[in-house]
C-alpha atoms as a PDB file:
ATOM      1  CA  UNK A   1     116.932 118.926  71.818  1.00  0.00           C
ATOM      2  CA  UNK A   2     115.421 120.438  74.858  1.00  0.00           C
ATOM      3  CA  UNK A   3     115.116 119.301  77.999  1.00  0.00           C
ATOM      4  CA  UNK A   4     112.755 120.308  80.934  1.00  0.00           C
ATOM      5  CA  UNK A   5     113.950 119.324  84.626  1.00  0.00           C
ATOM      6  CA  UNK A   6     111.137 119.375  87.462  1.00  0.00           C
ATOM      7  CA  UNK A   7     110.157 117.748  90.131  1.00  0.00           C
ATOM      8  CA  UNK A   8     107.994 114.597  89.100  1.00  0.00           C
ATOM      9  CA  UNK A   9     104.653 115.791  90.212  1.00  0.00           C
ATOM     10  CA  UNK A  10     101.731 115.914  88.388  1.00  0.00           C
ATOM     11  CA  UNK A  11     101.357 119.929  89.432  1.00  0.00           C
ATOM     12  CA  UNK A  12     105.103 119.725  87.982  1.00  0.00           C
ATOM     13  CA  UNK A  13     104.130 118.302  85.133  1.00  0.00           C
ATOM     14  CA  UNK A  14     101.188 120.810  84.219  1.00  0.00           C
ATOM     15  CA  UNK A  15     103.017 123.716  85.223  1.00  0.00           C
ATOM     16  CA  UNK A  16     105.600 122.440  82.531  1.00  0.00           C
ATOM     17  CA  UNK A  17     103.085 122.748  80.311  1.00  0.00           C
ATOM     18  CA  UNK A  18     102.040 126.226  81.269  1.00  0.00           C
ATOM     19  CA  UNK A  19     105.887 127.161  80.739  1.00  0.00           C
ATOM     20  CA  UNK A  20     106.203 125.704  77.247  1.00  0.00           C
ATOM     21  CA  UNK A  21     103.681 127.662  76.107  1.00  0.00           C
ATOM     22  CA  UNK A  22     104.701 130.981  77.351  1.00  0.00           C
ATOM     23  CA  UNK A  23     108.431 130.038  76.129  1.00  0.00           C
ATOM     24  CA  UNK A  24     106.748 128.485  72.962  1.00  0.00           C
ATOM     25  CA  UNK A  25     109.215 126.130  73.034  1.00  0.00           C
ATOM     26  CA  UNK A  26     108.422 122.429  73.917  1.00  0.00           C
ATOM     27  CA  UNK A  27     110.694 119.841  75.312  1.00  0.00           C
ATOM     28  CA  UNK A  28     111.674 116.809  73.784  1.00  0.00           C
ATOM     29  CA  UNK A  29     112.535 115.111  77.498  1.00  0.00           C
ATOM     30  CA  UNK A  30     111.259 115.509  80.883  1.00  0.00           C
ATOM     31  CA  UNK A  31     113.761 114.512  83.769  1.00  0.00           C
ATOM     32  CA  UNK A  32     114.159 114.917  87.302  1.00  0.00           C
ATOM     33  CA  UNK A  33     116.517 116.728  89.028  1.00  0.00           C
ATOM     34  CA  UNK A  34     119.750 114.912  89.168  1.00  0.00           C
ATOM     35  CA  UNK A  35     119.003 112.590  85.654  1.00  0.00           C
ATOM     36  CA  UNK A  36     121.439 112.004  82.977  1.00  0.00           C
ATOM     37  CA  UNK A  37     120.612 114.671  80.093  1.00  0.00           C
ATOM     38  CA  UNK A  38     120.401 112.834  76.362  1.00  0.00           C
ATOM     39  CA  UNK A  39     122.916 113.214  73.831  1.00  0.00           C
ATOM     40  CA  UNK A  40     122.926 116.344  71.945  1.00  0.00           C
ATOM     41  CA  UNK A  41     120.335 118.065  74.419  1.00  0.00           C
ATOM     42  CA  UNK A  42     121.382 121.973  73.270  1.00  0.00           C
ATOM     43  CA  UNK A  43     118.956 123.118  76.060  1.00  0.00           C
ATOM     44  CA  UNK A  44     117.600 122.754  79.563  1.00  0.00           C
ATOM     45  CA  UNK A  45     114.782 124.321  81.246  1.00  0.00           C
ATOM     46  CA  UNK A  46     114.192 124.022  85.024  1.00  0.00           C
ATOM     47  CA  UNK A  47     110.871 124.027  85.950  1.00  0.00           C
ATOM     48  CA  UNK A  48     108.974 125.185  89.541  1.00  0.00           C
ATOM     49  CA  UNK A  49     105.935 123.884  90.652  1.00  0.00           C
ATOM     50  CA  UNK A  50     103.087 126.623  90.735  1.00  0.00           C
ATOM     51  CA  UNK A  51      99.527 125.449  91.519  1.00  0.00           C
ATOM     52  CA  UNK A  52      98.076 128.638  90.030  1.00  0.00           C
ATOM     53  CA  UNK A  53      99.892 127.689  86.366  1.00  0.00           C
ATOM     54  CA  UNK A  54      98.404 124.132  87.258  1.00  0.00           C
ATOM     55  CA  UNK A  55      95.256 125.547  87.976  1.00  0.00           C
ATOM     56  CA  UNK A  56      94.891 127.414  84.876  1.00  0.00           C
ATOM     57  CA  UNK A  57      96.006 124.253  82.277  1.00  0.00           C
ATOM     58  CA  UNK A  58      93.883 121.996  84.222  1.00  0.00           C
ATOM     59  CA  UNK A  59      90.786 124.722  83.477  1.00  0.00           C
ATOM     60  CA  UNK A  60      92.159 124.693  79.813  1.00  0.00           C
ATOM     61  CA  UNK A  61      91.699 121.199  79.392  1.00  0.00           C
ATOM     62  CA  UNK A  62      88.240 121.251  81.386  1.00  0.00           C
ATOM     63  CA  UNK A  63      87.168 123.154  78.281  1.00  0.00           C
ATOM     64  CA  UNK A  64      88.591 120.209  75.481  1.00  0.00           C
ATOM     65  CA  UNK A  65      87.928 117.043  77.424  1.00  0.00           C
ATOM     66  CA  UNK A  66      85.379 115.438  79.600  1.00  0.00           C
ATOM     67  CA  UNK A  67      85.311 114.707  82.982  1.00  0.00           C
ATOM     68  CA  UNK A  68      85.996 111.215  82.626  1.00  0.00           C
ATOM     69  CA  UNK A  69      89.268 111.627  80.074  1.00  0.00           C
ATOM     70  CA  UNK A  70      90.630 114.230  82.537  1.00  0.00           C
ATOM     71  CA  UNK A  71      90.175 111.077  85.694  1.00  0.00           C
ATOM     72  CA  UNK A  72      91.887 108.914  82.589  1.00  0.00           C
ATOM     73  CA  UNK A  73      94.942 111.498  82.793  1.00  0.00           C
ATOM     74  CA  UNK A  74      95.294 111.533  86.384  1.00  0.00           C
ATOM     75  CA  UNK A  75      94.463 107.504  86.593  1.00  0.00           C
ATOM     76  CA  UNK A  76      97.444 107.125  84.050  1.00  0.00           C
ATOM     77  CA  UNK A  77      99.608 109.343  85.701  1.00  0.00           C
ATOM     78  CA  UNK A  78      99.896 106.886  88.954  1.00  0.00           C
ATOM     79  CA  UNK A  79     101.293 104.218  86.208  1.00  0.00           C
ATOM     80  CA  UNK A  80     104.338 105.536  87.265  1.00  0.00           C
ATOM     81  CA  UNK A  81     105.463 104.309  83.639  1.00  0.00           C
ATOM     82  CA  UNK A  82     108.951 105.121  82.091  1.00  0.00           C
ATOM     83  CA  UNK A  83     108.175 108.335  80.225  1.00  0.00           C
ATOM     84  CA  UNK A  84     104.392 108.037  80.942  1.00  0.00           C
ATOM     85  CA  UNK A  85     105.240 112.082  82.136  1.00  0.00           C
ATOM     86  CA  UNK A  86     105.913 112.712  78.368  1.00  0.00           C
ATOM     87  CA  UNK A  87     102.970 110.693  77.161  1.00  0.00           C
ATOM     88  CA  UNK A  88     100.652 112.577  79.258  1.00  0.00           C
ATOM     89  CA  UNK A  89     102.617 115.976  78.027  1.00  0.00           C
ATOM     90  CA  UNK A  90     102.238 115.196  74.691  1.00  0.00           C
ATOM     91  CA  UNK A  91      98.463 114.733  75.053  1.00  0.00           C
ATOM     92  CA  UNK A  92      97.750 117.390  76.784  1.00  0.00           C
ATOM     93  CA  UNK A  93      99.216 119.911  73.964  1.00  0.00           C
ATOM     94  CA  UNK A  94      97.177 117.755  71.397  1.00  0.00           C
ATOM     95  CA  UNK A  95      93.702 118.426  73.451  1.00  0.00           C
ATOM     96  CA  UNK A  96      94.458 122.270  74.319  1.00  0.00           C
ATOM     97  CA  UNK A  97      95.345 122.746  70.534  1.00  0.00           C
ATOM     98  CA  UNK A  98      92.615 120.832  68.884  1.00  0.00           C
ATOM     99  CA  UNK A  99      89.343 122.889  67.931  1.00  0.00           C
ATOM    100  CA  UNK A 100      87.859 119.618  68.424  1.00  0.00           C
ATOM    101  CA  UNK A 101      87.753 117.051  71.780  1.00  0.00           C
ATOM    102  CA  UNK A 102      90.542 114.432  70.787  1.00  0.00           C
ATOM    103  CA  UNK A 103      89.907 112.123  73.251  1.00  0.00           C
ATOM    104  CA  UNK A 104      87.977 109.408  70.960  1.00  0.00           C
ATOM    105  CA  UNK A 105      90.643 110.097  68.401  1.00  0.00           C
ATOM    106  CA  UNK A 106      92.138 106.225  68.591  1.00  0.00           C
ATOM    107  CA  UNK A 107      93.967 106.664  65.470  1.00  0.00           C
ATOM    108  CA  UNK A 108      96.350 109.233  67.320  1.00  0.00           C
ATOM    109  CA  UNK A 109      99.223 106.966  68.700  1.00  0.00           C
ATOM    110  CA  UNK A 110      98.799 109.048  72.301  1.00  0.00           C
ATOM    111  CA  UNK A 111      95.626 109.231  72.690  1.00  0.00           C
ATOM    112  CA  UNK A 112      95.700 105.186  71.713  1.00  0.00           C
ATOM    113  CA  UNK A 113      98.610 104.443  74.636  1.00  0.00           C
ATOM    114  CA  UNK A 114      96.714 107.006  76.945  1.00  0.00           C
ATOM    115  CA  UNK A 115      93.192 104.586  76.421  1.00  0.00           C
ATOM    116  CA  UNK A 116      95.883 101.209  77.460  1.00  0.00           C
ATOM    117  CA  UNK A 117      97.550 103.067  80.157  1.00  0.00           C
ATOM    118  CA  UNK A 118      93.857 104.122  81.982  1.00  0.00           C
ATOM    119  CA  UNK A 119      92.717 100.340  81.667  1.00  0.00           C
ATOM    120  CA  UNK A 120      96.197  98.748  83.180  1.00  0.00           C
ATOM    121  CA  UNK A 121      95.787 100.907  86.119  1.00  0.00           C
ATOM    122  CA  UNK A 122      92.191 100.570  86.550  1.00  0.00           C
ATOM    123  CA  UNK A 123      92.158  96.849  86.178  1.00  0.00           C
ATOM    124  CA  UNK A 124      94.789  96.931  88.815  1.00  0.00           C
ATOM    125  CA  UNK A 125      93.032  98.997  90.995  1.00  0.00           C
ATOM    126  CA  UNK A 126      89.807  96.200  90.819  1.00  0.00           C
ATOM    127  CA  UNK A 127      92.040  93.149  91.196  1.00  0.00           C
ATOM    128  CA  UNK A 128      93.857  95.371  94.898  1.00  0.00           C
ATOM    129  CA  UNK A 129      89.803  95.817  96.052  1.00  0.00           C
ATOM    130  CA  UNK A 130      89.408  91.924  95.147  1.00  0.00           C
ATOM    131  CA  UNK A 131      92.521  90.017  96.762  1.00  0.00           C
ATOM    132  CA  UNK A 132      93.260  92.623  99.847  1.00  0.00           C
ATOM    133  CA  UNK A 133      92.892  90.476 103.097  1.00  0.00           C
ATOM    134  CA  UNK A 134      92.998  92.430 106.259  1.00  0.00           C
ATOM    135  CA  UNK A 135      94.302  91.245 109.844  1.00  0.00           C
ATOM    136  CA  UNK A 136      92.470  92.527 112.900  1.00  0.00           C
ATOM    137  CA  UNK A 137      95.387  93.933 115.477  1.00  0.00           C
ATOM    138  CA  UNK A 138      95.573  93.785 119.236  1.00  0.00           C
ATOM    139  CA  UNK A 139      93.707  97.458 119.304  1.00  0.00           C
ATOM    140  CA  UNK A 140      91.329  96.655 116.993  1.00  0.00           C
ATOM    141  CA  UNK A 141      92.348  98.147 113.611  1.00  0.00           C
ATOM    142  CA  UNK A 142      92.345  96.336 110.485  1.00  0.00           C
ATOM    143  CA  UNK A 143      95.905  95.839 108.570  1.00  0.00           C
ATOM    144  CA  UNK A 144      96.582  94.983 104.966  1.00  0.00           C
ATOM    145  CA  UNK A 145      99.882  94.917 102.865  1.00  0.00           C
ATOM    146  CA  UNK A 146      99.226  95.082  99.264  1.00  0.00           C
ATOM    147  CA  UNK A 147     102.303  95.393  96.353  1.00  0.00           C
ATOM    148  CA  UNK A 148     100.828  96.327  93.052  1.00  0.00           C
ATOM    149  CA  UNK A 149     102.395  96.770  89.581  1.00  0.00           C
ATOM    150  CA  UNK A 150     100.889 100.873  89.658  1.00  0.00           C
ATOM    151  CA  UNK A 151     100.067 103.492  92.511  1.00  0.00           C
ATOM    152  CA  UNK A 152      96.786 102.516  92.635  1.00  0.00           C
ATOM    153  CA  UNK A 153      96.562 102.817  96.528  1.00  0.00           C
ATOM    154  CA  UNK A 154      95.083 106.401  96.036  1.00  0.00           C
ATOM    155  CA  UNK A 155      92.379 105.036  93.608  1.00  0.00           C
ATOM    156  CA  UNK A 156      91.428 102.403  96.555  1.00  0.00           C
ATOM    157  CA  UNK A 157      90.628 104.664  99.077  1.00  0.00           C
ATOM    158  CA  UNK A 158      86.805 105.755  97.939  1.00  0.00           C
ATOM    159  CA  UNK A 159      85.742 102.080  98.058  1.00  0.00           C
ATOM    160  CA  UNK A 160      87.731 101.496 101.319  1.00  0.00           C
ATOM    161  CA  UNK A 161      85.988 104.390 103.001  1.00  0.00           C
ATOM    162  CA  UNK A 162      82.686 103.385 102.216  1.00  0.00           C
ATOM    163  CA  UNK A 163      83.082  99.599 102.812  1.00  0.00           C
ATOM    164  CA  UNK A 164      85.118  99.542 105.854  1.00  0.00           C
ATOM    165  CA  UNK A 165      83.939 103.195 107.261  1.00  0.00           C
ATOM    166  CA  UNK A 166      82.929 101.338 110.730  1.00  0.00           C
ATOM    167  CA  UNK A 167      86.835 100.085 111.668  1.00  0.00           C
ATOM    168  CA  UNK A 168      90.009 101.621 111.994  1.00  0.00           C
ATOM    169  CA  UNK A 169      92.561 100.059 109.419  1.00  0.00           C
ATOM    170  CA  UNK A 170      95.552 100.480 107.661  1.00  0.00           C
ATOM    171  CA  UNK A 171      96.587  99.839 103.937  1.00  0.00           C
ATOM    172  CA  UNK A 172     100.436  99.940 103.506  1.00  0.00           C
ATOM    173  CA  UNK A 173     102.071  98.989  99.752  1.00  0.00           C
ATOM    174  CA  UNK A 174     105.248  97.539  99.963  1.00  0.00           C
ATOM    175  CA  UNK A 175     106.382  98.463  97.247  1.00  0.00           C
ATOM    176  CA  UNK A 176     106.282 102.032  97.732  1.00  0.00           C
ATOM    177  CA  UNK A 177     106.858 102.199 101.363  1.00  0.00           C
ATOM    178  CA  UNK A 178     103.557 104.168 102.050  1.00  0.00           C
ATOM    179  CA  UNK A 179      99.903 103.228 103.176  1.00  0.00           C
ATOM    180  CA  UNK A 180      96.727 105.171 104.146  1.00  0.00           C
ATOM    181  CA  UNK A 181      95.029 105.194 107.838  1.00  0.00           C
ATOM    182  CA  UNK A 182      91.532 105.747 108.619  1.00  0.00           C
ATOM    183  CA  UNK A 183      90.741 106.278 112.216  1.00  0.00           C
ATOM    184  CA  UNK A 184      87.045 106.333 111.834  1.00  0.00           C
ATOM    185  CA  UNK A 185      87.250 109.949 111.246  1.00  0.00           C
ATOM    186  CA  UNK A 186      89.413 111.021 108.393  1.00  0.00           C
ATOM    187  CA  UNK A 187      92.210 108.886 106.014  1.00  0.00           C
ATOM    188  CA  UNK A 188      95.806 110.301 106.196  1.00  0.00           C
ATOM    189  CA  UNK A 189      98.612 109.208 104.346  1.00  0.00           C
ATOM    190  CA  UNK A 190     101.238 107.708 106.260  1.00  0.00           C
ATOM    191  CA  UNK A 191     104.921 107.128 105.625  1.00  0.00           C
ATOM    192  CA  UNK A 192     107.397 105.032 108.604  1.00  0.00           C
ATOM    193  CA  UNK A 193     111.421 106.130 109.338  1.00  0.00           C
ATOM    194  CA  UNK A 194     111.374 102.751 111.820  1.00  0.00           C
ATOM    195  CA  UNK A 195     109.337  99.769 110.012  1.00  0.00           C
ATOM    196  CA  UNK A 196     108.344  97.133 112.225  1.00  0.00           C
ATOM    197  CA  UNK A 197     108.234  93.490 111.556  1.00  0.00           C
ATOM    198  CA  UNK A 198     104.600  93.712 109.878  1.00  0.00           C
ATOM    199  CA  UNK A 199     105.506  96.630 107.736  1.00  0.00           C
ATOM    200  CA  UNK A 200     108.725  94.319 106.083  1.00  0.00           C
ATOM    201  CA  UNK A 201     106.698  91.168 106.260  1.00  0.00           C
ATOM    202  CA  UNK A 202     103.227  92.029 105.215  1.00  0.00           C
ATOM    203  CA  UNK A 203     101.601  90.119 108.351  1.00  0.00           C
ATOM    204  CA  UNK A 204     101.325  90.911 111.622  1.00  0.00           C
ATOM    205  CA  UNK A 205     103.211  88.293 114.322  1.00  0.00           C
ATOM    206  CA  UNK A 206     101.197  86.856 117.123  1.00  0.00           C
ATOM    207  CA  UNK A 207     102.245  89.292 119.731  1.00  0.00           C
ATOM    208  CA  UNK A 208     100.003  91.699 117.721  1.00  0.00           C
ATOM    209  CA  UNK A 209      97.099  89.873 116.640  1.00  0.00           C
ATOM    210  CA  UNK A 210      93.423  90.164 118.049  1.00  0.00           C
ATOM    211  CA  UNK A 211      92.631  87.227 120.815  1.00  0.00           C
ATOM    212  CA  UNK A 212      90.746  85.678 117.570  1.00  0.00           C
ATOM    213  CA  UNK A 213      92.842  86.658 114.537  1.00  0.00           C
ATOM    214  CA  UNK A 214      94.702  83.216 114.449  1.00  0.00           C
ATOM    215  CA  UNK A 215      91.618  80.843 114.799  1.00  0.00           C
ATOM    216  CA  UNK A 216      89.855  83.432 112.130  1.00  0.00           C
ATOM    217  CA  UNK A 217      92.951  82.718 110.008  1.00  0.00           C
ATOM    218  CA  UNK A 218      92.697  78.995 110.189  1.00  0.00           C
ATOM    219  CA  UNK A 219      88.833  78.604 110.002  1.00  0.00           C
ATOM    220  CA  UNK A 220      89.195  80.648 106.841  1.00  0.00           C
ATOM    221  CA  UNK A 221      92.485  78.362 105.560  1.00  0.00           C
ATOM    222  CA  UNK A 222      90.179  74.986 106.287  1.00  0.00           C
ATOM    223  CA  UNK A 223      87.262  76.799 104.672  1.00  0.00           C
ATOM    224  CA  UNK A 224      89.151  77.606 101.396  1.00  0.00           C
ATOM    225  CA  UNK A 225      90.431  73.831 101.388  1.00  0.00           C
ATOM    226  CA  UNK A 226      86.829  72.056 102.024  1.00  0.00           C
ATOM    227  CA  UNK A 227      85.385  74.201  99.299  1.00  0.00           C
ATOM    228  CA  UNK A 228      88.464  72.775  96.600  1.00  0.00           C
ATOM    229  CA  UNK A 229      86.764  69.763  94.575  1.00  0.00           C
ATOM    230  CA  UNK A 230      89.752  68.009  93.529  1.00  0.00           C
ATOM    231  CA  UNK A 231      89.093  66.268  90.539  1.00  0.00           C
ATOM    232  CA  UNK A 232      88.228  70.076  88.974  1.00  0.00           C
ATOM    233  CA  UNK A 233      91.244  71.548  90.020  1.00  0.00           C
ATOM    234  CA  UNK A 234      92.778  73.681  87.320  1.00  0.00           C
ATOM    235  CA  UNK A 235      95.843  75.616  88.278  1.00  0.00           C
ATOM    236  CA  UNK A 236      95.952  77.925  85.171  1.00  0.00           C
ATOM    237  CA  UNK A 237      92.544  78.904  85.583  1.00  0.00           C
ATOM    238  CA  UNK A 238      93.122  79.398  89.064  1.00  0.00           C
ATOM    239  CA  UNK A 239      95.879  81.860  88.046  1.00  0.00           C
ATOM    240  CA  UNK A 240      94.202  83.816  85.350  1.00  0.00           C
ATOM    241  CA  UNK A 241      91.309  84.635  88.127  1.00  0.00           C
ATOM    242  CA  UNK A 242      94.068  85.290  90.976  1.00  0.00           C
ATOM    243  CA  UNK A 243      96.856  86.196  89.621  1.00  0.00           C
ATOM    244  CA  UNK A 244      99.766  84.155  91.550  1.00  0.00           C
ATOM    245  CA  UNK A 245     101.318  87.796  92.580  1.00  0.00           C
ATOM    246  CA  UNK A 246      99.383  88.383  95.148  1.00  0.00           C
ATOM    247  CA  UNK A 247      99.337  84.957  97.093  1.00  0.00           C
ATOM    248  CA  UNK A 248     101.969  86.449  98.965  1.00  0.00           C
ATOM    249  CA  UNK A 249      99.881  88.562 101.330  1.00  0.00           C
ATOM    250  CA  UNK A 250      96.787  86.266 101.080  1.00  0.00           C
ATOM    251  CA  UNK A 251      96.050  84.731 104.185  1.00  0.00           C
ATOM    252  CA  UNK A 252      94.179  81.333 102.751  1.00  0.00           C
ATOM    253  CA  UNK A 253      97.878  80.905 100.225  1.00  0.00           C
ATOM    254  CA  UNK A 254     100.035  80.551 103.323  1.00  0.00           C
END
């Protein structure tokens, strides 16, 4: 059994590729630094992230697959899945060694889990850009906590740039510990050493909201409640369509 150890990247990962195929050996496990190896590994192989050995599998697979399986790879990737790294490996080896595009090949059993992985993420990516509510802060910029299932925050950001390219605002997931800011000019990523009470609460407290964020808050609480006809209330309709996991940060649930 052989085992490759690298950094957790997707450059990592492709460069792993690149490196099995010069060693023309393949790994049976991909671990981090610092992971327990398996039983009877015989073998370990440290790898180094190199963008030009990235680079050059990525242009392979340009050649086998079509732009939208190759957004499918990287879409997957942010599944963040237990051994989703060796799914994706596993795949890639299939398409660079086929004559033929496998990527419609459903009877494959990794090209099959590849199609399920894509649609989880992407369907988690729609329901973020559907139940995000934002609060409008004491200098104007718009905050949202979000805490999904996948890293879908970086699939997000081209609809958040194009419908909210007129305000400052902030996206942070909770889960992860990192958001994105856009300050009308360009979007960084942003990480915090110190976390203040909004960042470990998901709301911001009075002393930070806009003159008009509360009475916005409440007109939108009483509006939600007027438009509820109770004799066709249906809670497990209501939680097929909104998903009870993200009440938390919804502003009309508190």
């Amino acid at each position: 059994m052989i085992a490759f150890i690298y950094d957790k990247t997707f450059e990592g990962l492709l460069t792993a590729v690149f490196d099995a195929y010069v060693r023309k050996s393949f790994p049976n496990v991909l671990l981090a630094e610092g992971e327990p190896l398996p039983l009877f590994c015989e073998e370990t192989v440290t790898i180094y992230s190199d963008k030009k050995k990235a680079d050059r599998v990525w242009k392979g697979l340009e050649k086998k697959v079509s732009k939208l399986s190759l957004s499918g790879l990287t879409v997957s990737w942010l599944s963040e899945l237990p051994e989703v790294d060796m799914l994706l490996f596993r795949y890639i080896r299939k398409a660079l060694d086929h004559s033929k595009s496998i990527e419609l090949n459903f009877g494959d059993p990794d090209v099959l889990q590849i199609s399920k992985v894509w649609k989880k993420v992407s369907n988690e990516r729609l329901r973020i850009m559907q139940f995000l509510r934002f609060q409008k802060a004491l200098d104007g910029t718009y905050f949202s906590a979000v805490e999904p299932i996948y890293n879908v925050l970086p699939l997000v950001l081209p609809y958040l740039n194009d419908r909210f390219g007129d305000q400052k605002w902030l996206i942070y997931d909770m889960r992860r510990e990192y958001g994105y800011y856009y300050d009308l000019k360009e979007t960084i990523e942003v990480r915090f050493e110190q976390k203040e009470e909004h960042l470990l609460s998901g709301f911001l407290n009075e002393s930070l909201m806009d003159k008009d964020e509360k009475l916005f808050q409440q007109m939108w609480k009483e509006y939600f409640k007027t438009i509820a006809i109770k004799e066709r209330i249906n809670p497990k309709l209501h939680r097929q369509h909104m998903p009870a996991r993200f009440w938390k940060y919804m502003t009309e649930k508190q």
